[in-house]
Protein backbone atom coordinates (compact mmCIF):
# COMPACT_ATOMS: atom_id res chain seq x y z
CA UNK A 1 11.41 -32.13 24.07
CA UNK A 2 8.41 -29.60 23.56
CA UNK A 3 5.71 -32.41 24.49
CA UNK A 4 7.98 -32.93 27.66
CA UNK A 5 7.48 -29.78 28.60
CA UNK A 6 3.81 -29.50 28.17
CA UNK A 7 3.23 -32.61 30.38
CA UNK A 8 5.07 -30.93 33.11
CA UNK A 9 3.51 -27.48 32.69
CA UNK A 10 -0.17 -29.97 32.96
CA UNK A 11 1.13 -31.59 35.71
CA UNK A 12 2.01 -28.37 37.80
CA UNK A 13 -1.48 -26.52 37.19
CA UNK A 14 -2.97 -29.86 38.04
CA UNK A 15 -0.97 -29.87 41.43
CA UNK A 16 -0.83 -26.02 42.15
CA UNK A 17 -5.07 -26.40 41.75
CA UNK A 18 -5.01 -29.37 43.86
CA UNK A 19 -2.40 -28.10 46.51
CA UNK A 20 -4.04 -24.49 47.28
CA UNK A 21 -8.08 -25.17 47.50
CA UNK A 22 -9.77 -23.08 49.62
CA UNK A 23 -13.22 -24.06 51.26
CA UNK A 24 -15.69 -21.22 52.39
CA UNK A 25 -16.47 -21.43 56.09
CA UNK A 26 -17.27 -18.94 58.41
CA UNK A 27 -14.13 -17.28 58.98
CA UNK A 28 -12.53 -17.28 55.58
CA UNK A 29 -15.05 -15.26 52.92
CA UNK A 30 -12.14 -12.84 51.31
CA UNK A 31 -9.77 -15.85 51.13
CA UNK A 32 -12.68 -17.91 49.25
CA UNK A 33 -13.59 -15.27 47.09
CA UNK A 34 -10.31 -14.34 45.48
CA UNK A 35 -9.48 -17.97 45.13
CA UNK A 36 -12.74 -18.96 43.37
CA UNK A 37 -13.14 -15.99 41.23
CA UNK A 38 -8.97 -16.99 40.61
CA UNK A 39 -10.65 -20.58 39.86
CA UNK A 40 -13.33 -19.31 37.30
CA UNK A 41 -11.09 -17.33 35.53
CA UNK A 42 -8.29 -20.14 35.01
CA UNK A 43 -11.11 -23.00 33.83
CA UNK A 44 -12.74 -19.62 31.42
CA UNK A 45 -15.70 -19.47 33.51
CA UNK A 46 -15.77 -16.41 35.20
CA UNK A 47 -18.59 -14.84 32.94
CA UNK A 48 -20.75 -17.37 33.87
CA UNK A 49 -20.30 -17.55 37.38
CA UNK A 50 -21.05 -13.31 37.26
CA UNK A 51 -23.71 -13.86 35.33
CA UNK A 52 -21.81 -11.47 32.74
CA UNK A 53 -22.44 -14.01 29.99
CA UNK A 54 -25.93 -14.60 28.85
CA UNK A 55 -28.09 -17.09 27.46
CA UNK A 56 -27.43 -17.31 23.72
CA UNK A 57 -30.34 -17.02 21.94
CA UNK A 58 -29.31 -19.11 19.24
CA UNK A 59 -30.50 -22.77 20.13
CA UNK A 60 -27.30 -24.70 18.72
CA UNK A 61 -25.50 -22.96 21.46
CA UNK A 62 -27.55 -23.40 24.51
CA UNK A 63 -26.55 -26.49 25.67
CA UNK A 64 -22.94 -25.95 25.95
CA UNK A 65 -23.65 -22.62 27.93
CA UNK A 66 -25.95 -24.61 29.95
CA UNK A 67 -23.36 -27.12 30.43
CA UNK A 68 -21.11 -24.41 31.96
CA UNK A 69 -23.35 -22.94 33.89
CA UNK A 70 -23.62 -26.14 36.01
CA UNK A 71 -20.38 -26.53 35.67
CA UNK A 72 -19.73 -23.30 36.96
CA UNK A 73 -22.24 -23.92 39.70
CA UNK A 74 -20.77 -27.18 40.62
CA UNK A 75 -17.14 -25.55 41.56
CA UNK A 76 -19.14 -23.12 43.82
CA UNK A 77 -20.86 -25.75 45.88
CA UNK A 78 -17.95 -28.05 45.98
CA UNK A 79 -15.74 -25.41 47.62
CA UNK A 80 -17.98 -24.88 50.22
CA UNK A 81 -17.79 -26.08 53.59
CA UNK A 82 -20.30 -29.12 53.75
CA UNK A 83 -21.78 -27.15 56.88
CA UNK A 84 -22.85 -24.58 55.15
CA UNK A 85 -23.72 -25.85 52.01
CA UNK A 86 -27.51 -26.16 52.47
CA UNK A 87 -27.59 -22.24 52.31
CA UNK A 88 -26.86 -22.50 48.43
CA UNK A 89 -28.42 -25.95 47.98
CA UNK A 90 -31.69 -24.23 46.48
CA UNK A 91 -29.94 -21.90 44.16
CA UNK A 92 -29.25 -23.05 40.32
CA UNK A 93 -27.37 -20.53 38.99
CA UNK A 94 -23.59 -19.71 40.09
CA UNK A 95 -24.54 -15.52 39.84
CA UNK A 96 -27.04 -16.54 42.93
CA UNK A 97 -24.51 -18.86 44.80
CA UNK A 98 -22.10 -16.22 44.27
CA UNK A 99 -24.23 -13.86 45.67
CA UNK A 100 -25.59 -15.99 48.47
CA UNK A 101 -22.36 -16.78 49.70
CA UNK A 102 -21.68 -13.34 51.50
CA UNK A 103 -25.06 -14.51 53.54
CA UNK A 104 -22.76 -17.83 54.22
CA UNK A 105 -19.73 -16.56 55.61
């Protein structure tokens, strides 16, 4: 019974992400925004994409905060409008894109 109910919870957050994406485009920035800083937080992310969370100094731990920071990055760009896309295309970090995209909109 209890595994039951963990593959439906999966399967809802799976569908609810799916079902209510919001793309930046020119008319939508406050719409974007709360949904992708809504994204970041539910994925643990949101640090990163603020640029709240640094660059450990410890060596053994760079590459997995590397890892999110593209990942982080990655969720930005994809939930852009490909129109407007090149306006971020430059920018490695998700703090930058984040900040670039109130040029976008």
């Amino acid at each position: 019974m209890e595994h039951l109910l963990l593959v439906s919870l999966a399967s809802v957050s799976v569908e609810m992400e799916s079902q209510y994406q919001v793309t930046l485009d020119s008319t939508n920035y406050f719409q974007w925004l709360s949904y992708i800083e809504d994204l970041h937080r539910s994925k643990g992310l949101y640090r990163i994409a603020t640029g709240q969370e640094k660059k450990p100094k410890d060596e053994d731990k760079v590459a997995k905060w590397e890892n999110r920071q593209d990942q982080t990055r990655g969720l930005i760009g994809m939930s852009i409008s490909p129109y407007l896309r090149f306006h971020i295309a430059e920018l490695d970090t998700p703090n930058e894109a984040m900040e670039h995209a109130t040029v976008v909109s």
